[in-house]
N, C-alpha and C. Protein backbone atom coordinates (compact mmCIF):
# COMPACT_ATOMS: atom_id res chain seq x y z
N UNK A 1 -8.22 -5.51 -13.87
CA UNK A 1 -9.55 -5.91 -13.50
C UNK A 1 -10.11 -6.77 -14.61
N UNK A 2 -10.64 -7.71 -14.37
CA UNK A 2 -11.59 -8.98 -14.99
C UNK A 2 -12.73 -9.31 -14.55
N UNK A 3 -13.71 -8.94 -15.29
CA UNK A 3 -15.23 -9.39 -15.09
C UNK A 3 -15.74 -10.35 -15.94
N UNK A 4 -16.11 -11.22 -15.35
CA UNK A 4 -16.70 -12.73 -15.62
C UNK A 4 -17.68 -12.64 -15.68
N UNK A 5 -18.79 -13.05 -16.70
CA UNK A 5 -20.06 -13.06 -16.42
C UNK A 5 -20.92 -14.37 -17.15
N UNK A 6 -21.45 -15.14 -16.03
CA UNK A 6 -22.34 -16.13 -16.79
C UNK A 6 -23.90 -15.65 -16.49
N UNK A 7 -24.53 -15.05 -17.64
CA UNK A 7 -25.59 -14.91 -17.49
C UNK A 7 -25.56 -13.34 -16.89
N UNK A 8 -25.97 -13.60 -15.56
CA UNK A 8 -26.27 -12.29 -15.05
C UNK A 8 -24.94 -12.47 -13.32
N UNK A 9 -25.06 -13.32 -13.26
CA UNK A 9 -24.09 -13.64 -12.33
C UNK A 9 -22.40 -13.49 -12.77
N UNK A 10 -21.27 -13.51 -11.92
CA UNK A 10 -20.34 -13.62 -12.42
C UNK A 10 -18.94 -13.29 -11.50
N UNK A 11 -17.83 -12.83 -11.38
CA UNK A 11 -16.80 -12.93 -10.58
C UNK A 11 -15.81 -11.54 -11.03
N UNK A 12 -15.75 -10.93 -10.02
CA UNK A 12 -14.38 -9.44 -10.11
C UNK A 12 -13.49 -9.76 -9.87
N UNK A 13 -12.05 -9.62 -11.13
CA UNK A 13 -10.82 -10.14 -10.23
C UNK A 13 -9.67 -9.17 -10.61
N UNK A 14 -9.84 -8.59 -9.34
CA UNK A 14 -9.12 -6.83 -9.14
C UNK A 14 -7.61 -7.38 -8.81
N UNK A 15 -6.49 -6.98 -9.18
CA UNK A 15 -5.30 -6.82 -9.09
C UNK A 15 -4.56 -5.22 -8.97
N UNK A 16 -4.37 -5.01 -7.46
CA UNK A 16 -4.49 -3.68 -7.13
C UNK A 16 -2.61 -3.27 -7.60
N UNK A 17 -2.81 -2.14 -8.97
CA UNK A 17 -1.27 -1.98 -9.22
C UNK A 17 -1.36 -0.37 -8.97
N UNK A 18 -1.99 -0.30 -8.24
CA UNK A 18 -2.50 1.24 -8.34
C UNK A 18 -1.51 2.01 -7.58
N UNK A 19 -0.42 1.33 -6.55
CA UNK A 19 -0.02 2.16 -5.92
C UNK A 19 -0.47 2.41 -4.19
N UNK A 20 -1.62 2.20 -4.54
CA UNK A 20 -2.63 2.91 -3.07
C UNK A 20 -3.13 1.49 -3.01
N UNK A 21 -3.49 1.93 -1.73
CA UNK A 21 -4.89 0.96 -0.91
C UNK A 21 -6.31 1.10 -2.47
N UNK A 22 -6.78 0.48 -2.39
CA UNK A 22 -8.18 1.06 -2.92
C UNK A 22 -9.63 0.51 -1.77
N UNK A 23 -10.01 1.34 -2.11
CA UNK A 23 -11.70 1.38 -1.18
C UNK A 23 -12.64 -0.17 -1.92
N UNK A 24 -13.51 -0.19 -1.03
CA UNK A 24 -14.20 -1.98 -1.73
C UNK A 24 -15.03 -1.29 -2.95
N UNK A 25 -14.69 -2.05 -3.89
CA UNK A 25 -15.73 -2.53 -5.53
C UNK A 25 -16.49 -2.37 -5.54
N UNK A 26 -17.23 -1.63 -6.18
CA UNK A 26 -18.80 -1.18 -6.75
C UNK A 26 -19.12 -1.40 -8.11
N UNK A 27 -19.51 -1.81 -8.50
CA UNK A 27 -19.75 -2.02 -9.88
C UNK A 27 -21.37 -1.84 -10.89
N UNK A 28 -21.48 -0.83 -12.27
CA UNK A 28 -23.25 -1.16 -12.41
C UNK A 28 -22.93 -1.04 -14.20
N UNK A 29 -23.52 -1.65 -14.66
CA UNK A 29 -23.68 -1.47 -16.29
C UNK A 29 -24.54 -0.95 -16.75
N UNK A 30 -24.52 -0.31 -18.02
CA UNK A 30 -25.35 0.32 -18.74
C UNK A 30 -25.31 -0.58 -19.80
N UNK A 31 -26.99 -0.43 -20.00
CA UNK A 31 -27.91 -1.99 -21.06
C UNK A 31 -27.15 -0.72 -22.57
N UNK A 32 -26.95 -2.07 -23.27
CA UNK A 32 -26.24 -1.31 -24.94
C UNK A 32 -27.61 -0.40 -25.27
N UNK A 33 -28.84 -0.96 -25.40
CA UNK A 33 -29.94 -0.69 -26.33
C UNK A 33 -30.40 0.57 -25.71
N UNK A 34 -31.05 0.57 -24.29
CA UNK A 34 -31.46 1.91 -23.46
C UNK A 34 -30.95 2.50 -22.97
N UNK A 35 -29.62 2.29 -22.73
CA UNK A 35 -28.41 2.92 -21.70
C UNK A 35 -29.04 2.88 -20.04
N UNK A 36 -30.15 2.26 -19.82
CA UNK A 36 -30.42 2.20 -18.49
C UNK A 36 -29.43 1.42 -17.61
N UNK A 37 -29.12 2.43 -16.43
CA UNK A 37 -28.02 2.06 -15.38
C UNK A 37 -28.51 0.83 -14.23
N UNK A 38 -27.83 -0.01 -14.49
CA UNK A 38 -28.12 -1.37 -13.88
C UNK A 38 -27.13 -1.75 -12.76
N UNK A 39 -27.42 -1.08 -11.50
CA UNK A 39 -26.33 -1.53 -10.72
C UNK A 39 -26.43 -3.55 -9.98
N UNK A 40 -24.99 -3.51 -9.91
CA UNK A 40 -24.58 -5.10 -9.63
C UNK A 40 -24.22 -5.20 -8.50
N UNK A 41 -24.43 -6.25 -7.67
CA UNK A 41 -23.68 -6.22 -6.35
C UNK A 41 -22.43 -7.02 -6.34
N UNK A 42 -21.80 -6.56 -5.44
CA UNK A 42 -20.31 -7.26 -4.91
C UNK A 42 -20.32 -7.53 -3.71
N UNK A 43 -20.36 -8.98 -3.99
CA UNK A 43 -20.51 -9.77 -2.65
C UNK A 43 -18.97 -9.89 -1.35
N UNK A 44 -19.01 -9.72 -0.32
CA UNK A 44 -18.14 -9.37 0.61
C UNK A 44 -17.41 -8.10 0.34
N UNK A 45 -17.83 -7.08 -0.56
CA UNK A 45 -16.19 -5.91 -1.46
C UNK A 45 -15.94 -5.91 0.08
N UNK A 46 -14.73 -5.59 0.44
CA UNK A 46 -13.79 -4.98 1.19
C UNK A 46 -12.48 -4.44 0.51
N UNK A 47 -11.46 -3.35 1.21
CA UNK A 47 -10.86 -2.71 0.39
C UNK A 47 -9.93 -3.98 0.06
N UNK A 48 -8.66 -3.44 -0.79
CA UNK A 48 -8.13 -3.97 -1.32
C UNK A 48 -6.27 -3.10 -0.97
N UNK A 49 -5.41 -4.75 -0.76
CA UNK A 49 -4.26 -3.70 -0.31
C UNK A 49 -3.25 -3.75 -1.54
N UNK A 50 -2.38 -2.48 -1.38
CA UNK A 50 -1.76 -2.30 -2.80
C UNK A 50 -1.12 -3.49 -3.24
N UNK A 51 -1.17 -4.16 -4.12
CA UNK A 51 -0.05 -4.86 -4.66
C UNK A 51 -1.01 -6.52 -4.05
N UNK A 52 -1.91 -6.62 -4.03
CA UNK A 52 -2.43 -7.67 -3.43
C UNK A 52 -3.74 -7.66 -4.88
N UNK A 53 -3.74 -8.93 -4.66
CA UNK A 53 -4.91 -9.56 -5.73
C UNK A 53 -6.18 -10.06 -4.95
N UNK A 54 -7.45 -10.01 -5.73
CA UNK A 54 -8.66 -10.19 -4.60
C UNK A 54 -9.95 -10.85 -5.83
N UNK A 55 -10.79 -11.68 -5.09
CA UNK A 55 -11.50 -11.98 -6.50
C UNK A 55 -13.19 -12.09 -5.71
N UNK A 56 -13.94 -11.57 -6.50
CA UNK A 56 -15.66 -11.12 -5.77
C UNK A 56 -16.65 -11.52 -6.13
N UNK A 57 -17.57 -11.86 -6.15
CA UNK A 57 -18.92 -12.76 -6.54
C UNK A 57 -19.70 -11.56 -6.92
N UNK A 58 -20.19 -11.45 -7.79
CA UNK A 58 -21.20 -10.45 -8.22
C UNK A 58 -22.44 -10.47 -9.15
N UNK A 59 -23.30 -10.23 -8.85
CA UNK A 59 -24.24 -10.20 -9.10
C UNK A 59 -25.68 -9.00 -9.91
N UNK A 60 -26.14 -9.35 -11.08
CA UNK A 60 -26.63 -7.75 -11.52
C UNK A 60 -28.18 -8.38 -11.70
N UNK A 61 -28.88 -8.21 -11.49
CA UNK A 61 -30.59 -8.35 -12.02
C UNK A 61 -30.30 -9.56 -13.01
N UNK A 62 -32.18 -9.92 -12.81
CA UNK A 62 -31.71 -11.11 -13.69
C UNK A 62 -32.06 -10.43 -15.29
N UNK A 63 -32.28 -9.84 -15.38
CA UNK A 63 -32.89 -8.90 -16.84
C UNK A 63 -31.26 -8.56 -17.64
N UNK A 64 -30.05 -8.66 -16.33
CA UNK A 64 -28.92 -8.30 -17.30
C UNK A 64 -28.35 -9.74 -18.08
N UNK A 65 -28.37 -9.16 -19.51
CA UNK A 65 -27.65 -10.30 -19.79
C UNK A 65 -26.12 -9.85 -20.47
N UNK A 66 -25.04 -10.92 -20.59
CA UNK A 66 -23.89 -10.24 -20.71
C UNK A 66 -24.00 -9.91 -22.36
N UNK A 67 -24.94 -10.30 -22.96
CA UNK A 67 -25.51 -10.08 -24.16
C UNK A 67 -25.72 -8.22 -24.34
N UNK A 68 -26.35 -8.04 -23.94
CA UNK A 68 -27.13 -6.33 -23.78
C UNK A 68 -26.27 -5.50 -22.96
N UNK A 69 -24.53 -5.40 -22.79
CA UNK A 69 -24.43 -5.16 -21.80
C UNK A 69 -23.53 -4.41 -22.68
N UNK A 70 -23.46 -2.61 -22.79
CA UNK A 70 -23.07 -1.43 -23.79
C UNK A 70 -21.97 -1.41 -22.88
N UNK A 71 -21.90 -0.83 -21.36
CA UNK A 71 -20.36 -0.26 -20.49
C UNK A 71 -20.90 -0.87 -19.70
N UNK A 72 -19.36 -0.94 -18.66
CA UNK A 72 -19.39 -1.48 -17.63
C UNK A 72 -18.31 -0.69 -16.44
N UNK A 73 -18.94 0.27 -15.60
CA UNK A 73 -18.33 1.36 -15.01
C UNK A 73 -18.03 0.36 -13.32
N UNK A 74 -16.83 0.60 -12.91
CA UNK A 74 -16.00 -0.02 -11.49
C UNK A 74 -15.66 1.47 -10.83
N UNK A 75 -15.88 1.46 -9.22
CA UNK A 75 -15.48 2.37 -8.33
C UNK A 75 -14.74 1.08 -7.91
N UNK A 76 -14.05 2.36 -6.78
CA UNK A 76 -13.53 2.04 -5.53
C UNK A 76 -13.49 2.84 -4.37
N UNK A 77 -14.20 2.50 -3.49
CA UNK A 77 -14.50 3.39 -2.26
C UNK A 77 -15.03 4.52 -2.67
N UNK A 78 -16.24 4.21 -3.78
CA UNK A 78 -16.81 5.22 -4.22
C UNK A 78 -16.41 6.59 -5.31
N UNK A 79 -14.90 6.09 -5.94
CA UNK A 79 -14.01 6.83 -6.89
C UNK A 79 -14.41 5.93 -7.68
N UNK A 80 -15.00 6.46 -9.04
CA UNK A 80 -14.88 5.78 -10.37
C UNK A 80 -13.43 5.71 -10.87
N UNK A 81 -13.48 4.54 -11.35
CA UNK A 81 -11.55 3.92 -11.65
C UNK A 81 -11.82 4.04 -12.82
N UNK A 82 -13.26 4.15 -13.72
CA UNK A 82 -13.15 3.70 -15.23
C UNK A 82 -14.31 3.18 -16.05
N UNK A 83 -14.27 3.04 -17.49
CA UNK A 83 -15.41 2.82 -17.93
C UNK A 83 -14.96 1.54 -19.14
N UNK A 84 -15.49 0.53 -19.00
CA UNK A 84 -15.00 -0.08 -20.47
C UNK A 84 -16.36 -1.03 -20.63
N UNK A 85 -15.61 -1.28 -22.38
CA UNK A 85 -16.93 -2.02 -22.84
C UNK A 85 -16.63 -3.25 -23.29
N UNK A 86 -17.42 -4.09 -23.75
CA UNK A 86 -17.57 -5.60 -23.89
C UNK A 86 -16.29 -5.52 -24.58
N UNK A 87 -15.53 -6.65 -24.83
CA UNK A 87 -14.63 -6.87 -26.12
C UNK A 87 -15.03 -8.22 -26.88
């Protein structure tokens, strides 16, 4: 998984090695400074089939900037896959 972000806008690009189907992309960040949970949208998510690559338009408030941005937590079909932070 690869998250792109210009600004507050930006692009998901899921490469499903998981084995399984996965359920459609959810995605929300927590701001570094307040830890307030900032959910993002994913434009069209639909699931994803194993072994297939898929890429998503997404979108978080305009207050997020990729500046302030502590974690960044991804579901799938409503299963959290994970938590990572800026690099």
């Amino acid at each position: 998984m690869t998250l792109h972000l210009n600004g507050h806008d930006g692009s998901l690009v899921v490469d499903d090695q998981a084995g399984h189907d996965l359920g459609p992309p959810s995605i929300y960040v927590e701001n570094a400074a307040t830890g307030a949970r900032l959910n993002g949208k994913v434009a069209s998510a639909k699931p994803i089939s194993d072994g297939a690559n898929a890429t998503f338009r997404v979108q978080f408030p305009s207050t997020v900037s990729e500046h302030d941005i502590g974690l960044v937590v991804l579901s799938f079909g409503g299963l959290n896959y994970g938590a990572m932070a800026p690099g």
